[in-house]
Every structure is written in structure tokens, then in C-alpha cells.
N, C-alpha and C. Protein backbone atom coordinates (compact mmCIF):
# COMPACT_ATOMS: atom_id res chain seq x y z
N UNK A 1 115.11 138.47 133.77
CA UNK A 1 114.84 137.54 134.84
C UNK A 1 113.77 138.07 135.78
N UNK A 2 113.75 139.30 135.75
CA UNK A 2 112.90 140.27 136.55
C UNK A 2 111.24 140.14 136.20
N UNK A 3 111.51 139.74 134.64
CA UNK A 3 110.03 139.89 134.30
C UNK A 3 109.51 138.53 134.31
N UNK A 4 110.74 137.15 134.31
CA UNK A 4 110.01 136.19 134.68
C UNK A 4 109.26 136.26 136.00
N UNK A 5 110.12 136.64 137.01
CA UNK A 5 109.43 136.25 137.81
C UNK A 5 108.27 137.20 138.47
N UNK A 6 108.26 138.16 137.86
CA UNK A 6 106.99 138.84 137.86
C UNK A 6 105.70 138.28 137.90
N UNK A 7 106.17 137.94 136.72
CA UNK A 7 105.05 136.89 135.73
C UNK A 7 104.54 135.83 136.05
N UNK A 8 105.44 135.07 137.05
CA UNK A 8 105.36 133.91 137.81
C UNK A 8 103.77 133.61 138.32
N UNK A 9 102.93 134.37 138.97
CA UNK A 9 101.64 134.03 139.80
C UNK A 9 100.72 134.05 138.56
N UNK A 10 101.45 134.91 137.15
CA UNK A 10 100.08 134.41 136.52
C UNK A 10 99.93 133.16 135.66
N UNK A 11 101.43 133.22 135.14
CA UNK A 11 101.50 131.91 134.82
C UNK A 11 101.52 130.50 135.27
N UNK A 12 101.18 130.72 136.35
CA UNK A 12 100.84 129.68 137.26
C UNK A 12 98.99 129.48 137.36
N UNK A 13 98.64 130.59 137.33
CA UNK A 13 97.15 130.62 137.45
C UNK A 13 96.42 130.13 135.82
N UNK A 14 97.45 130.70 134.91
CA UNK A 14 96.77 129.96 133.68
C UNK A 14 97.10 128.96 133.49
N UNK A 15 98.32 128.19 134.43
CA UNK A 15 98.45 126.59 133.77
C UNK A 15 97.34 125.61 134.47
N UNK A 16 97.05 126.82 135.87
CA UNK A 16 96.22 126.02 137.03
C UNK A 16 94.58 125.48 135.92
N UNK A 17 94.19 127.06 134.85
CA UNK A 17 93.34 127.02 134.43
C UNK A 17 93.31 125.97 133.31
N UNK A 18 94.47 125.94 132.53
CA UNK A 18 94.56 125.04 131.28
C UNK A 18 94.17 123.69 131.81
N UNK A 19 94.94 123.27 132.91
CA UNK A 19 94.94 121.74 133.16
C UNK A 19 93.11 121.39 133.88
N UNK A 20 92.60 122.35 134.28
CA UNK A 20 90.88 122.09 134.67
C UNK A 20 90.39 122.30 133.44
N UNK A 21 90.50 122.88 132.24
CA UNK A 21 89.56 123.10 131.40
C UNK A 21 89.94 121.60 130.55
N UNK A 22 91.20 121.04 130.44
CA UNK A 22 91.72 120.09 129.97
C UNK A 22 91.10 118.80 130.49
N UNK A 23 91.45 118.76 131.70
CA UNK A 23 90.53 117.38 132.60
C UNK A 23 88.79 117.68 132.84
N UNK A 24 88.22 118.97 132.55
CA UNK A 24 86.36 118.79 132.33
C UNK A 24 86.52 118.24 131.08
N UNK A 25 87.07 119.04 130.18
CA UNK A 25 86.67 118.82 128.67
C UNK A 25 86.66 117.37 128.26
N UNK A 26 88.05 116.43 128.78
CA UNK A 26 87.98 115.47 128.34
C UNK A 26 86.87 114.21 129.24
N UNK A 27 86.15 114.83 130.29
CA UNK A 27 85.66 114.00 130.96
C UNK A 27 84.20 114.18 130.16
N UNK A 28 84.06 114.95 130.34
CA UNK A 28 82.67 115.51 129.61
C UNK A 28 82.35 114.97 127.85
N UNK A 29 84.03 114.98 127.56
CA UNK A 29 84.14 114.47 126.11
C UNK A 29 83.97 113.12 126.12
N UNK A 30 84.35 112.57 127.15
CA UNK A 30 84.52 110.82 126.86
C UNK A 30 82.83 110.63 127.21
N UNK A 31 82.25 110.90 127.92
CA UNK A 31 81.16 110.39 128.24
C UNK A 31 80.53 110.71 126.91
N UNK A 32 80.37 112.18 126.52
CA UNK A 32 79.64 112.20 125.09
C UNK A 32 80.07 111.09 123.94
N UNK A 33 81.18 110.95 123.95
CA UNK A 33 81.32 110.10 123.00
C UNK A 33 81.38 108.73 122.72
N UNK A 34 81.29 108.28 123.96
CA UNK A 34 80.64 107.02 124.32
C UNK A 34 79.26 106.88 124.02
N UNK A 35 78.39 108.17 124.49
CA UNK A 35 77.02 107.58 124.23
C UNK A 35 76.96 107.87 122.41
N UNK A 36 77.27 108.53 122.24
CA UNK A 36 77.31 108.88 120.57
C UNK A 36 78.26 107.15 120.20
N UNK A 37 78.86 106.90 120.36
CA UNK A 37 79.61 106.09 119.86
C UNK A 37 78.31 104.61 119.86
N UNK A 38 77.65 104.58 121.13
CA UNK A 38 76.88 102.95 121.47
C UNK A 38 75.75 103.69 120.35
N UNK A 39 75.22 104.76 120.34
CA UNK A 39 74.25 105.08 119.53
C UNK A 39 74.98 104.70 118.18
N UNK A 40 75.94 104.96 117.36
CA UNK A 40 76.37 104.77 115.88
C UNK A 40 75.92 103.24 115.56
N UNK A 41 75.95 102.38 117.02
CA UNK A 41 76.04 100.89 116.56
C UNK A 41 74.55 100.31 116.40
N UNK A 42 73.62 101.37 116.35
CA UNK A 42 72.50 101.27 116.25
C UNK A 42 71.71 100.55 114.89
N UNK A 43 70.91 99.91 114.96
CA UNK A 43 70.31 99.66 113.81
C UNK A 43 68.80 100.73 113.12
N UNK A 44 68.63 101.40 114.39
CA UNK A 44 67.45 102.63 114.27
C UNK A 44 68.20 103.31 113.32
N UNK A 45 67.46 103.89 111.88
CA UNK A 45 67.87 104.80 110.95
C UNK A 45 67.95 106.46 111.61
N UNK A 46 67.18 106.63 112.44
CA UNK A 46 67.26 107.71 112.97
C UNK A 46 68.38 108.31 114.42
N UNK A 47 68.24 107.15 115.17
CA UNK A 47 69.51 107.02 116.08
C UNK A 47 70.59 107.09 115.63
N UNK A 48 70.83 106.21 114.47
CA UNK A 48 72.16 106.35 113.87
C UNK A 48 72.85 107.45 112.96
N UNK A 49 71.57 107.84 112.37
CA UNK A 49 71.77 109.34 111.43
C UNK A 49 71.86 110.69 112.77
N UNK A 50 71.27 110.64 114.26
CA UNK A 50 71.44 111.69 114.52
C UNK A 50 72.61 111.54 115.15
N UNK A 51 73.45 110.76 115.95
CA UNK A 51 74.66 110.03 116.24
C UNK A 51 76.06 110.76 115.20
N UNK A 52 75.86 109.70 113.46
CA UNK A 52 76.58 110.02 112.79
C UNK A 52 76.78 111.76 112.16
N UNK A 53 75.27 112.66 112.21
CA UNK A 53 75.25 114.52 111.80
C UNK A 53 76.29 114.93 113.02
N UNK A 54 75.90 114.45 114.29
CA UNK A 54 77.03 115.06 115.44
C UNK A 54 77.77 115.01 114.94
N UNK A 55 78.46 113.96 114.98
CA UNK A 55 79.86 113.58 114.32
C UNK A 55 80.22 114.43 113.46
N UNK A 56 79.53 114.29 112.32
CA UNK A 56 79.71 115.11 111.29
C UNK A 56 80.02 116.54 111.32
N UNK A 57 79.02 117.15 111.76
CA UNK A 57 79.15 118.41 112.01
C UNK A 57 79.79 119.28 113.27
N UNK A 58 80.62 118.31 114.38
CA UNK A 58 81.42 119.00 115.48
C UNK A 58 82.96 118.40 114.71
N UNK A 59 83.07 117.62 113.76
CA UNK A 59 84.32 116.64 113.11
C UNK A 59 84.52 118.05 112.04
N UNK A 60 83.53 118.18 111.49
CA UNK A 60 83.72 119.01 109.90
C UNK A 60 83.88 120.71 110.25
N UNK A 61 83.65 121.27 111.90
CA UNK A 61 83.94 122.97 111.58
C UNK A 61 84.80 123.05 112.73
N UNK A 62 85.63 123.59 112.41
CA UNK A 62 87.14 124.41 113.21
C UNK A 62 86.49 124.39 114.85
N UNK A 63 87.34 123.86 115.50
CA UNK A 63 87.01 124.54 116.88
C UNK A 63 86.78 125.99 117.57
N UNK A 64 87.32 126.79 116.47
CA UNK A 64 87.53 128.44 116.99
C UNK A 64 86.14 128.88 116.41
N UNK A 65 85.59 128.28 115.67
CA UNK A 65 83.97 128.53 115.19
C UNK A 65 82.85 128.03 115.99
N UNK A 66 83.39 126.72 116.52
CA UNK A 66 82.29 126.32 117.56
C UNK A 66 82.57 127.14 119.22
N UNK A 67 84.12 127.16 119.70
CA UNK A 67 83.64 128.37 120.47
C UNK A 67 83.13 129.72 120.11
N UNK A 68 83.36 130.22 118.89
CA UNK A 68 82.96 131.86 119.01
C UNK A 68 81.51 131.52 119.12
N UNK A 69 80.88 130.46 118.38
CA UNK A 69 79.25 130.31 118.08
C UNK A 69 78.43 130.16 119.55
N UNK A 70 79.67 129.17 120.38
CA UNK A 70 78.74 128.86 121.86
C UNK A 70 78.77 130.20 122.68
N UNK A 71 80.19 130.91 122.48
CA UNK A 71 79.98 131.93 123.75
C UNK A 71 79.39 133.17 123.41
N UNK A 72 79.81 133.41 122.16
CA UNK A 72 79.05 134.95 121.88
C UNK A 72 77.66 134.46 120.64
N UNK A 73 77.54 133.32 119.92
CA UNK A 73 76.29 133.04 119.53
C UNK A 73 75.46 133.37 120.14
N UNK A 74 74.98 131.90 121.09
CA UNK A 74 74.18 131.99 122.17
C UNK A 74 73.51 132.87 123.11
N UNK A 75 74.25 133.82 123.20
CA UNK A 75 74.56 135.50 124.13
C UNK A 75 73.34 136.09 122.92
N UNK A 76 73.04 135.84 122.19
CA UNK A 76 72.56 137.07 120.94
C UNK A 76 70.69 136.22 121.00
N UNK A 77 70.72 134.92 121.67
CA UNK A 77 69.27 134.86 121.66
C UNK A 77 68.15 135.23 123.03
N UNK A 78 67.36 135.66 123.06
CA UNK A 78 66.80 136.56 123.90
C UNK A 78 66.20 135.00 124.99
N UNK A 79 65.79 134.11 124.30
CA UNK A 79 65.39 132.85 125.04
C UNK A 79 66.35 131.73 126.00
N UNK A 80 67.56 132.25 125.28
CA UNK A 80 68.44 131.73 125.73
C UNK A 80 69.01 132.21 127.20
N UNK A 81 69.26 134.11 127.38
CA UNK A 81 69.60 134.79 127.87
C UNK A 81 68.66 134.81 129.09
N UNK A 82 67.17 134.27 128.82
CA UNK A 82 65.74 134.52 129.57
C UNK A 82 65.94 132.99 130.32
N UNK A 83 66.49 131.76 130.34
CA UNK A 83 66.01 130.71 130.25
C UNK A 83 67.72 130.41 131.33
N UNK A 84 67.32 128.89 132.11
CA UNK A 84 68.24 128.88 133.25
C UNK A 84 69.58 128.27 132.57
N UNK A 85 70.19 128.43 131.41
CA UNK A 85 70.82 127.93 130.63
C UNK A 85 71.65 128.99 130.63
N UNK A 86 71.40 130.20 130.82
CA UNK A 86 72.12 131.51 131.10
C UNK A 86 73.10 131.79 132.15
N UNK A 87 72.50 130.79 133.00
CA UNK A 87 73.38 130.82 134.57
C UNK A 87 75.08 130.03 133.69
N UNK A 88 75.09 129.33 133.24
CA UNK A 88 76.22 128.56 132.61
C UNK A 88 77.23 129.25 131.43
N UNK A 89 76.37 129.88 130.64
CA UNK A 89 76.78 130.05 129.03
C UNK A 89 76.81 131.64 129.26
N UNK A 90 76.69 132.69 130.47
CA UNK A 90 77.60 133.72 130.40
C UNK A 90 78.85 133.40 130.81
N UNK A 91 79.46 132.52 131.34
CA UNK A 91 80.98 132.37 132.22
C UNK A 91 81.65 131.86 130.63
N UNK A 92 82.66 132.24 130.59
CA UNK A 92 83.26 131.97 129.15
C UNK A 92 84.14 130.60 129.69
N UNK A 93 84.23 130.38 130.88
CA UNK A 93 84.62 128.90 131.54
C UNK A 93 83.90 127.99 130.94
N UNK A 94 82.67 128.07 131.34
CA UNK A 94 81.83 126.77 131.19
C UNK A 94 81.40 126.30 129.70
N UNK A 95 81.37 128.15 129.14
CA UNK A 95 80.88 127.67 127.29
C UNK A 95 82.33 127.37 126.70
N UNK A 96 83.30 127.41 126.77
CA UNK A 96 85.02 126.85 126.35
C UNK A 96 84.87 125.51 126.80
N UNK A 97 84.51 124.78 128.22
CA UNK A 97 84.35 123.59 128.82
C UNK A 97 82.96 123.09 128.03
N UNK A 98 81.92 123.71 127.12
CA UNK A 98 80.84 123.16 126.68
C UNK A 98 81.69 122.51 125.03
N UNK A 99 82.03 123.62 124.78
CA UNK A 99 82.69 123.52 123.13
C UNK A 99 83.59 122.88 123.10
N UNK A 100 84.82 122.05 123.89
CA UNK A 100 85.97 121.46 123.96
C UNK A 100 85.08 119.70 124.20
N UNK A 101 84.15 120.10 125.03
CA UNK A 101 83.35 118.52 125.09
C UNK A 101 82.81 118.01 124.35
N UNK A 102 82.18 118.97 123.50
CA UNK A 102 81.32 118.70 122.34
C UNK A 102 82.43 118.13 121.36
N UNK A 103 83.04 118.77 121.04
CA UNK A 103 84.28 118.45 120.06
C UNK A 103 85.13 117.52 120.39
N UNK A 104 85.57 117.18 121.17
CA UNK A 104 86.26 116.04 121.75
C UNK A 104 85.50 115.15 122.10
N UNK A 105 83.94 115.08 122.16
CA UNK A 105 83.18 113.89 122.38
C UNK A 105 82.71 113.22 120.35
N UNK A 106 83.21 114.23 119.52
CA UNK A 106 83.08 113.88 118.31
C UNK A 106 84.17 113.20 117.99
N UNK A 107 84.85 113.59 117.95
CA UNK A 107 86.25 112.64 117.57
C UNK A 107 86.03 110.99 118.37
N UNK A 108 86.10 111.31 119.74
CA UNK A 108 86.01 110.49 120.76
C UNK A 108 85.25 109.18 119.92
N UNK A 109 83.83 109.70 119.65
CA UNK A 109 82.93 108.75 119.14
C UNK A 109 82.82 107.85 118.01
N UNK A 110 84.18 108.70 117.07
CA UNK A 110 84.12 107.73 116.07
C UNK A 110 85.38 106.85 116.81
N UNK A 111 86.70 106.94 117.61
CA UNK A 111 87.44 106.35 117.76
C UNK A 111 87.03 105.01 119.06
N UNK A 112 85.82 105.16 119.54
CA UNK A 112 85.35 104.37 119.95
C UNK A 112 84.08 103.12 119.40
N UNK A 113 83.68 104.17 118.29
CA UNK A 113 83.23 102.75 117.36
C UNK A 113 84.00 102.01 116.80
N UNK A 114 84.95 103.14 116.36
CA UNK A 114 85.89 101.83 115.06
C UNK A 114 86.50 101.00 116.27
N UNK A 115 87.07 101.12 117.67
CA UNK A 115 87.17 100.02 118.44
C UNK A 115 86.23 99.00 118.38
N UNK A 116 84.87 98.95 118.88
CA UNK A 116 83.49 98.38 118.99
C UNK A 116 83.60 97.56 117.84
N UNK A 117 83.79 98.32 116.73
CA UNK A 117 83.70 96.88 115.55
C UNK A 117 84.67 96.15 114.91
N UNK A 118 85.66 96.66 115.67
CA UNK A 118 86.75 95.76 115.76
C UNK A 118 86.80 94.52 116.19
N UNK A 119 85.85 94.15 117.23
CA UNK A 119 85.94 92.97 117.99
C UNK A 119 85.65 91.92 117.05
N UNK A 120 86.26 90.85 117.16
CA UNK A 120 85.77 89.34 116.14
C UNK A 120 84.67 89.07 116.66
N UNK A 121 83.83 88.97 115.48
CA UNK A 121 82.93 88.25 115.66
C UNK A 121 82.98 87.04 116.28
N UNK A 122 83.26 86.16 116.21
CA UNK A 122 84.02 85.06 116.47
C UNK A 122 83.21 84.93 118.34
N UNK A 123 83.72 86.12 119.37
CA UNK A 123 83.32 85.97 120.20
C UNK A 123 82.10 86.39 120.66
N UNK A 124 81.01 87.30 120.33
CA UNK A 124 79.86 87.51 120.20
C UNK A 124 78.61 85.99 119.71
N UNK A 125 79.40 85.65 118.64
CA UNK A 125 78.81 84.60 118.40
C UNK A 125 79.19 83.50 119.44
N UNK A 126 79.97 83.55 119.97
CA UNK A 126 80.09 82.22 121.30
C UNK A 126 79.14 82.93 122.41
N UNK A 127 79.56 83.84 122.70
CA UNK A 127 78.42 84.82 123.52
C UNK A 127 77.15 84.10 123.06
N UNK A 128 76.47 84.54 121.99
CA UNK A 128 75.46 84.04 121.90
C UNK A 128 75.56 82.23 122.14
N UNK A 129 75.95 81.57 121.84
CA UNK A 129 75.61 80.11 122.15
C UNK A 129 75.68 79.87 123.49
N UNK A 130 76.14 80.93 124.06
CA UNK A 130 76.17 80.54 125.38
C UNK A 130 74.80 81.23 126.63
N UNK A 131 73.96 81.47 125.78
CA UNK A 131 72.80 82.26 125.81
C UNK A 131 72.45 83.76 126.79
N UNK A 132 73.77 84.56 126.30
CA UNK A 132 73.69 85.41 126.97
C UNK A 132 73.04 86.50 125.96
N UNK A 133 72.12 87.22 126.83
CA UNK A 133 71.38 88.30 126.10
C UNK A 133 72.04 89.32 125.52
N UNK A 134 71.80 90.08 124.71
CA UNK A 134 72.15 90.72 123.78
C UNK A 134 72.80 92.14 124.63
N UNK A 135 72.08 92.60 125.79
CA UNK A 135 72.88 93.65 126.86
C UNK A 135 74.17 93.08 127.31
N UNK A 136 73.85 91.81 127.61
CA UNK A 136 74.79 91.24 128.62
C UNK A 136 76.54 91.00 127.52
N UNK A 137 75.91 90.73 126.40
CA UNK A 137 76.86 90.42 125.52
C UNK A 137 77.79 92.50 125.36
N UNK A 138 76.83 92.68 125.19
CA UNK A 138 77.47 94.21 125.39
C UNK A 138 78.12 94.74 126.20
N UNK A 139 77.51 94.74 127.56
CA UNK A 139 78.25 95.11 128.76
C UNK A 139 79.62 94.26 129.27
N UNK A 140 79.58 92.89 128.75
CA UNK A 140 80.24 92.49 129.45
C UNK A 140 81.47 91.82 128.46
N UNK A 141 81.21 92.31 127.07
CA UNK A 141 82.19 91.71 126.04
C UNK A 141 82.52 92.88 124.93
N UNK A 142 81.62 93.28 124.08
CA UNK A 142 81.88 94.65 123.70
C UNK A 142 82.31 95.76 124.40
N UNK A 143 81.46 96.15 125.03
CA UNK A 143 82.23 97.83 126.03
C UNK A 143 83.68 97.42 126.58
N UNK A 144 83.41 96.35 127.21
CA UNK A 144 85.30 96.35 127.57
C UNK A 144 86.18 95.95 126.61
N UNK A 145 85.93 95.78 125.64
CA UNK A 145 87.13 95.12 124.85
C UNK A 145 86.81 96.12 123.91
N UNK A 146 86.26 96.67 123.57
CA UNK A 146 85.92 98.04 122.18
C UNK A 146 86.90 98.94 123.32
N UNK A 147 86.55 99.27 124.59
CA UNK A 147 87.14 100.62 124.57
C UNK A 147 88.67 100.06 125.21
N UNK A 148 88.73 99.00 125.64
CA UNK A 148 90.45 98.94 125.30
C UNK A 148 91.25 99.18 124.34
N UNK A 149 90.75 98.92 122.88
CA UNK A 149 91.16 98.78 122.08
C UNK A 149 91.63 100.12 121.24
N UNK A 150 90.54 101.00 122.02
CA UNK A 150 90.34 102.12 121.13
C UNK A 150 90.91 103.35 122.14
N UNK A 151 90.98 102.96 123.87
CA UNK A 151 91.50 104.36 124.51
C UNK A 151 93.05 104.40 124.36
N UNK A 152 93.37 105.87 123.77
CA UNK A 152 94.73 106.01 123.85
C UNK A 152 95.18 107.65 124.71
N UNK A 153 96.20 107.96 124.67
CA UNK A 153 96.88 109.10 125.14
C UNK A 153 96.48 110.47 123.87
N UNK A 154 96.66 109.90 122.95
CA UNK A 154 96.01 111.11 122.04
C UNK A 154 94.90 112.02 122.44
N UNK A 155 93.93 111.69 122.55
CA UNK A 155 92.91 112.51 123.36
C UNK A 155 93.22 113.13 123.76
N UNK A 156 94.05 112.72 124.91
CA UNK A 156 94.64 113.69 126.30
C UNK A 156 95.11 114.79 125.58
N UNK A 157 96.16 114.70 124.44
CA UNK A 157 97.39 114.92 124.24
C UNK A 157 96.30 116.48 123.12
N UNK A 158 95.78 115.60 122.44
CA UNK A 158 95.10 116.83 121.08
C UNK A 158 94.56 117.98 121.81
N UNK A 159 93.85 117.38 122.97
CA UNK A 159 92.43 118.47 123.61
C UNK A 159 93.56 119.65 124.30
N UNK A 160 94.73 119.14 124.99
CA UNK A 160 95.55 119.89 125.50
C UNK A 160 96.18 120.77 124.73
N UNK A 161 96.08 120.05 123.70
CA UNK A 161 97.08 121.14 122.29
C UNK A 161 95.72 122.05 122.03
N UNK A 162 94.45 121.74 121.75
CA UNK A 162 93.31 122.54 121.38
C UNK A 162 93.31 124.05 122.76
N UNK A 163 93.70 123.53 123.90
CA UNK A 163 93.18 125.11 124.92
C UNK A 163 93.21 126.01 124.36
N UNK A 164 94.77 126.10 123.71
CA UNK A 164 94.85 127.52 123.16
C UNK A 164 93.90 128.16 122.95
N UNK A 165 92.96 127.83 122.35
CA UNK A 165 91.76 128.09 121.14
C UNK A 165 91.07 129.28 122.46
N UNK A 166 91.08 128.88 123.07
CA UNK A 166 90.05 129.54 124.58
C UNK A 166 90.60 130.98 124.63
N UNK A 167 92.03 130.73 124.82
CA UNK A 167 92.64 131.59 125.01
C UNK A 167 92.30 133.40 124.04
N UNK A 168 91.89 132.95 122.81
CA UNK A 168 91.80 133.48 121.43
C UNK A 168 90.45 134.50 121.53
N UNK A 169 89.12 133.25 122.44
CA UNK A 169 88.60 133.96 122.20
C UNK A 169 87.76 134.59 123.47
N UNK A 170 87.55 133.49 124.29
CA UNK A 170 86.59 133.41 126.00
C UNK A 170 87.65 133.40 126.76
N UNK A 171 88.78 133.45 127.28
CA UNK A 171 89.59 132.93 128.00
C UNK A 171 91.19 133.68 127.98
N UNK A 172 90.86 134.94 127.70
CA UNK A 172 92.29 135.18 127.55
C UNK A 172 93.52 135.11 129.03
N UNK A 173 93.24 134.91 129.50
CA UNK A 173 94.06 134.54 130.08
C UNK A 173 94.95 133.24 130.14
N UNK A 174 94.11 132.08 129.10
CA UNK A 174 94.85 131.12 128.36
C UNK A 174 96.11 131.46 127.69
N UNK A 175 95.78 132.40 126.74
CA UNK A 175 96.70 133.00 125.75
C UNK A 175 98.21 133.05 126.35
């Protein structure tokens, strides 16, 4: 009992830390994956291919690879280390809060397209007869009804299960 409550101020300081790295990550994540997500619905071959490689490639490698790569990668290039990008990506805070966004704005992005094209056609096409422009049809009929469809508690729930990962490698005091 002695050693709980020993223990007490730090485990308090790492839940203080879990739940901020939890609420940047996912804020930082939703925005990325929103814009990745309006980019997928693109008809540009190139917008949409660099959109869908994100995806691809923050979806397809382990999270414990994309942090070791952001915090101690990055650290190993001399331009990087030279350049104001350094002020950020020595704090093992901010590169854990870079790599949890990135990765949670990948997931994010496909679960917000497959909302987006969910919508019936049905009402886009009344949209159009009703001669609203092609933004307006977006902003004001797609974006809200795609991301209703598509925001859930999972997010919250995965990215929170992911901290650990911090803990492992930038962040031990997660652990």
C-alpha cells in the first residue's frame, strides 16, 4: 500500500501526460485526415495518388517504426538538426505528438472517405438542380453528412490504446 502511494504523483503525471498526447494526437489527426480524406475525392491523378501513398504507407508500417524513424531518424540528418524544424523534433513530446497524428490522420482518412461516398447520390443530384455550385454542394451537403456518418468513438478509443507505443520508445515515462 506503501508503494502505491508512493507512486501516486507519478502516476498521476503520466496519466496527466497520456491524456495531452491523446487529445493533440487526435486533433492534429482529424484535421490531417480530413484534408487527406477531401483530397482522395479528387479527380487529379496526382492529388489522389499522393492522398491514397499517405494512406498507404502510415496504414501499412507499425506505429513503433514510425515513432523510432521520427524521433531518432530525423536526429541523424545534419539539415534537419541545422534547420528550425529542430526546435520541435528534439522534444520526444512533440515527435510522439508528430507520429500519433500522422498515423491517426491515416486511418482517419480513409474512414472519412468511405463516409463521403456513402452519401446517395440521389441528393447531390437535387443539389445540382437546384443550382448550387459544386463547393457549395460540398460544404454544405457532403462534409456534414460524410463526417456524420463516419465520426465514431473508435478513434478516441484506438489512439488511446496506441500511447503505450511512446512509452517504449520517446516517452518513458508513459510506460
Amino acid at each position: 500500500m506503501n508503494l502505491m502511494i508512493e507512486k501516486l504523483p507519478e502516476l498521476l503525471t503520466a496519466s496527466i501526460l497520456t491524456i495531452k498526447l491523446t487529445f493533440l494526437s487526435l486533433f492534429f489527426g482529424i484535421i490531417l485526415g480530413l484534408f487527406f480524406a477531401i483530397l482522395r475525392l479528387s479527380k487529379n491523378k496526382i492529388i489522389y495518388n499522393f492522398s491514397y501513398y499517405y494512406s498507404f504507407i502510415f496504414r501499412g508500417t507499425p506505429l513503433f517504426v514510425q515513432i523510432f524513424i521520427i524521433y531518432f531518424g530525423l536526429a541523424q540528418l545534419d539539415f534537419i538538426r541545422e534547420s528550425f524544424l529542430w526546435i520541435i523534433l528534439k522534444k520526444p513530446f512533440w515527435c510522439a505528438i508528430i507520429a500519433f497524428a500522422l498515423n491517426t490522420g491515416a486511418y482517419t482518412s480513409e474512414i472519412f472517405r468511405s463516409g463521403f461516398e456513402k452519401i446517395d447520390k440521389n441528393l447531390i443530384d437535387a443539389a445540382h438542380s437546384l443550382g448550387m455550385s459544386k463547393y457549395n454542394i460540398f460544404y454544405k451537403i457532403i462534409l456534414p453528412i460524410g463526417l456524420k456518418k463516419s465520426i465514431s468513438s473508435t478513434m478516441f478509443i484506438q489512439l488511446y490504446i496506441d500511447i503505450h507505443t511512446a512509452g517504449r520508445t520517446c516517452l518513458p515515462s508513459t510506460a
